[in-house]
N, C-alpha and C. Protein backbone atom coordinates (compact mmCIF):
# COMPACT_ATOMS: atom_id res chain seq x y z
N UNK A 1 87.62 101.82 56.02
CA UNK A 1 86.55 102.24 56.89
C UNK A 1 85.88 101.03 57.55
N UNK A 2 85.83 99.96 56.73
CA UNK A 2 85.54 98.43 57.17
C UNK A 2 85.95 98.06 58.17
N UNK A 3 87.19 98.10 58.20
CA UNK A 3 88.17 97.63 59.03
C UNK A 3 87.52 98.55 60.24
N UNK A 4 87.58 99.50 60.66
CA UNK A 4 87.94 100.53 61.38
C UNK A 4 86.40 100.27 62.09
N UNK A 5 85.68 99.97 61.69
CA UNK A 5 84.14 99.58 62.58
C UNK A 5 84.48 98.25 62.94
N UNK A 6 84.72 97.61 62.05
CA UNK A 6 84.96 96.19 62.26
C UNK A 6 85.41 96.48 63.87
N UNK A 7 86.93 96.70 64.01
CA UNK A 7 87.43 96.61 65.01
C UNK A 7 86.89 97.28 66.37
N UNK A 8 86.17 98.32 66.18
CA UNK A 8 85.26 99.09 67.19
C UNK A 8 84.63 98.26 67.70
N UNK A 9 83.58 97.33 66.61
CA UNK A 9 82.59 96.52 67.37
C UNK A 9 83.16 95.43 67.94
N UNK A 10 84.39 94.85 67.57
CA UNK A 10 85.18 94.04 68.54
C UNK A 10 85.43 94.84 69.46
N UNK A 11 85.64 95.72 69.72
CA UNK A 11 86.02 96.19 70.90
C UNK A 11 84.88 96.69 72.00
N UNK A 12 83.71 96.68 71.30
CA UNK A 12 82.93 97.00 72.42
C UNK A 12 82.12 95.72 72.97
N UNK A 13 82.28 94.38 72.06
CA UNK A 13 82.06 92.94 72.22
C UNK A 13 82.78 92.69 73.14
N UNK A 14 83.91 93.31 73.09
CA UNK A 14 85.18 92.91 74.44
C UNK A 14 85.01 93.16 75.54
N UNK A 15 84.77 94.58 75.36
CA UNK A 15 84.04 95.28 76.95
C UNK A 15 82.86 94.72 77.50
N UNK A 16 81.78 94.56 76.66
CA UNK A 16 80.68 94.00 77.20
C UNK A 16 80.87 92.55 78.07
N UNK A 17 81.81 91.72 77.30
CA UNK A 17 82.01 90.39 77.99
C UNK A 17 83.20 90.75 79.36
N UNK A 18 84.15 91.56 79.10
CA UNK A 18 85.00 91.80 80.19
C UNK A 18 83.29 92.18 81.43
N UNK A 19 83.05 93.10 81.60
CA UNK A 19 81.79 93.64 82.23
C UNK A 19 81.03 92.65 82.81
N UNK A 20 80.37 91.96 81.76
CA UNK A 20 79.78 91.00 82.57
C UNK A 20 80.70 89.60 83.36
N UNK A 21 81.55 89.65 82.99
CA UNK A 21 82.30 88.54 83.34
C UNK A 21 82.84 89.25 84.98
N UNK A 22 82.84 90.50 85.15
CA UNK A 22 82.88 91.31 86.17
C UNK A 22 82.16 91.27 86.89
N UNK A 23 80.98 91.29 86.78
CA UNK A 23 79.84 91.64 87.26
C UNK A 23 79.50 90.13 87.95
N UNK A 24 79.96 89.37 87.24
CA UNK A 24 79.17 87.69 87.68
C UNK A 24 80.60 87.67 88.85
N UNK A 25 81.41 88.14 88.89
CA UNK A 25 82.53 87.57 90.11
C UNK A 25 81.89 88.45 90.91
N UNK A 26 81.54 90.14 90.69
CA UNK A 26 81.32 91.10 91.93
C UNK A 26 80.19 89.87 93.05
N UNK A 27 78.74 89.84 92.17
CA UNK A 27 78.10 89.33 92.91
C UNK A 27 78.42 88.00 93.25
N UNK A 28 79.08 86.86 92.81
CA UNK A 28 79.24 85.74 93.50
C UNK A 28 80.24 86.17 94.97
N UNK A 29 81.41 86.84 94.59
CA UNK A 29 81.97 87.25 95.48
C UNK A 29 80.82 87.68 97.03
N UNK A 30 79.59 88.55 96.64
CA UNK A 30 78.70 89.18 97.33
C UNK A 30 78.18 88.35 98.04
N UNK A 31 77.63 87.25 97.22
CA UNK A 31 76.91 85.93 98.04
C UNK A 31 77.95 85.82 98.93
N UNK A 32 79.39 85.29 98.71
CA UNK A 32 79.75 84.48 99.77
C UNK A 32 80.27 84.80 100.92
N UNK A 33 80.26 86.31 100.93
CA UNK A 33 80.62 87.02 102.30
C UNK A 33 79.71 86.88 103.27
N UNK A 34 80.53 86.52 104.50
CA UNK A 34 79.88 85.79 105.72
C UNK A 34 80.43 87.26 106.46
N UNK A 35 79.57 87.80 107.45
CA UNK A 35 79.93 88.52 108.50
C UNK A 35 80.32 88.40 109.79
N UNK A 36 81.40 89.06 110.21
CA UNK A 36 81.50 88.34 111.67
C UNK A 36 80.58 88.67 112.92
N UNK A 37 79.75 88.09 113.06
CA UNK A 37 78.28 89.19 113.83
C UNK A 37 78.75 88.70 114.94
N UNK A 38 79.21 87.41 115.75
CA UNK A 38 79.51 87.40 117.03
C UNK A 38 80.76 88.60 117.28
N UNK A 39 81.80 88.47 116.54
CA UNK A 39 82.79 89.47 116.89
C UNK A 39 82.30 90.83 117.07
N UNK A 40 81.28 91.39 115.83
CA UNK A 40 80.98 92.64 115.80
C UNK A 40 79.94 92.61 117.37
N UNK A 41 79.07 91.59 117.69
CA UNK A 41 78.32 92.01 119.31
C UNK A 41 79.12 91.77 120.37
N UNK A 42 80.37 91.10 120.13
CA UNK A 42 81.34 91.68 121.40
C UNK A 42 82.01 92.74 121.41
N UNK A 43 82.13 93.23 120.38
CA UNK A 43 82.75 94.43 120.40
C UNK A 43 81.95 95.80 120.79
N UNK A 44 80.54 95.76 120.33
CA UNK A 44 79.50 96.50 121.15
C UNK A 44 78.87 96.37 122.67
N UNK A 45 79.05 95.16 123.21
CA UNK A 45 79.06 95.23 124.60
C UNK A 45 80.17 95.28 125.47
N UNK A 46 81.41 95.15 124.98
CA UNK A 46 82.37 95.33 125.64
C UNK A 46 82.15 97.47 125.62
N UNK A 47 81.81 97.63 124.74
CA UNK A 47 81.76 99.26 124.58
C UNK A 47 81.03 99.72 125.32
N UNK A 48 79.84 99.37 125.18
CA UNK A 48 78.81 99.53 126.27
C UNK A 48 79.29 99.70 128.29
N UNK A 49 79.46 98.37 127.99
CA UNK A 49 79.78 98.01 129.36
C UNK A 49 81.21 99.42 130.00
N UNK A 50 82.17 99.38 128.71
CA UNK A 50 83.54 100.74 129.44
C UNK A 50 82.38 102.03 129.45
N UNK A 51 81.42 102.54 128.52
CA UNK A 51 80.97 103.45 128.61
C UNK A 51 79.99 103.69 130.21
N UNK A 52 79.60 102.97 130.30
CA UNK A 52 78.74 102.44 131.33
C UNK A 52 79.84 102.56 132.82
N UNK A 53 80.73 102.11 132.73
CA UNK A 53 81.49 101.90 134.07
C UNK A 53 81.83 103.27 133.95
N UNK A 54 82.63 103.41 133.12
CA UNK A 54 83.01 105.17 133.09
C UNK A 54 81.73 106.24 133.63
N UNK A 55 81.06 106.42 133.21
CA UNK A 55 79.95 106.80 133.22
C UNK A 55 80.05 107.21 134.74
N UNK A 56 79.68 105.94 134.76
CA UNK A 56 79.00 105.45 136.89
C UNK A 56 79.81 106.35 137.61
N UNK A 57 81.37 105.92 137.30
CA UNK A 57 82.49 106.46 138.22
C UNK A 57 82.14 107.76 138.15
N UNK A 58 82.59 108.56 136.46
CA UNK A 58 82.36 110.27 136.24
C UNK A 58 81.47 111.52 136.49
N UNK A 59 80.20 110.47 136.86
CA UNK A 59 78.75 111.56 137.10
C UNK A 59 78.61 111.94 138.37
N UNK A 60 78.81 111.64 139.17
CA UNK A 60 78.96 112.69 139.85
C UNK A 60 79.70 113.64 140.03
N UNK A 61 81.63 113.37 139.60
CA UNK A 61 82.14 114.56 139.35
C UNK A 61 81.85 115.57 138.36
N UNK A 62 80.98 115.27 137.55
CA UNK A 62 80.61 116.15 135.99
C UNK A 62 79.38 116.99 136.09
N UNK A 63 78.48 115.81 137.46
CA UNK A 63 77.36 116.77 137.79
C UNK A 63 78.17 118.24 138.98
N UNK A 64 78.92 117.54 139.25
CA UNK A 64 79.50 118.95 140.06
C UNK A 64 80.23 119.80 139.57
N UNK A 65 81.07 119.62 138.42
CA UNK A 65 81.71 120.65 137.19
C UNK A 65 80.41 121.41 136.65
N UNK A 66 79.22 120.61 136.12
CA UNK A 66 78.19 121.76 135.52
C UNK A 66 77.31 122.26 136.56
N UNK A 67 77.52 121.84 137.90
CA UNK A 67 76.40 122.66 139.03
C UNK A 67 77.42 123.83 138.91
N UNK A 68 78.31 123.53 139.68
CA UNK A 68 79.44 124.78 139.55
C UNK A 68 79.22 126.08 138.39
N UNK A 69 79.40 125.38 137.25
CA UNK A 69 79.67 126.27 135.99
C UNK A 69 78.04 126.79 135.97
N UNK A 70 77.04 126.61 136.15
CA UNK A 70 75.77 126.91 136.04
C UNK A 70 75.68 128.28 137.18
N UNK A 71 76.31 127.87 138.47
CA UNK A 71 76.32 128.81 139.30
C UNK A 71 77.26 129.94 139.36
N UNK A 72 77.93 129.72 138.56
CA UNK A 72 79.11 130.62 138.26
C UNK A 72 78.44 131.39 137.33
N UNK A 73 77.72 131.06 136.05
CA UNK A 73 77.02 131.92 134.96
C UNK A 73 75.80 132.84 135.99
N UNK A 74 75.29 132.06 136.96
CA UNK A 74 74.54 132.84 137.10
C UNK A 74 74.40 134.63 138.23
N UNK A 75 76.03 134.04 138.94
CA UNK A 75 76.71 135.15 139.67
C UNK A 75 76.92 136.31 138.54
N UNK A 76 77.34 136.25 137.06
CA UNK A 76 77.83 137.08 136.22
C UNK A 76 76.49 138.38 135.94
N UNK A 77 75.21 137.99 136.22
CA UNK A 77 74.52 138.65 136.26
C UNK A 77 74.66 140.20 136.82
């Protein structure tokens, strides 16, 4: 029965140190991540900017698809 705790509490001595020995790489790992923030704000103004050109070109054909469709609902009367 000695034995048989014995070895339990080694084993949960084991886990605890595996764990923390885990835990100290998660967060060092955490510190040293650098983000790419210039890449990530070109990639949002380049988005911007296609949404934007698109945009410009499409609105007036889209305002004339929903004048249309508006006037069409309202003939159904």
């Amino acid at each position: 029965m000695k034995t048989l705790f014995k070895s339990m509490v080694d084993l949960e001595l084991s886990l605890r140190d595996t764990l923390a020995q885990a835990h100290k790489k998660f967060y060092a790992n955490l510190r040293n991540e650098q983000g790419d923030v210039p890449g990530w704000v070109l990639v949002v103004l380049m988005t911007t900017g296609l949404v934007t050109a698109i945009w410009t070109i499409a609105a007036p054909r889209l305002s004339a698809i929903l004048r249309n469709s508006l006037d069409a609902m309202n003939g159904i009367r």
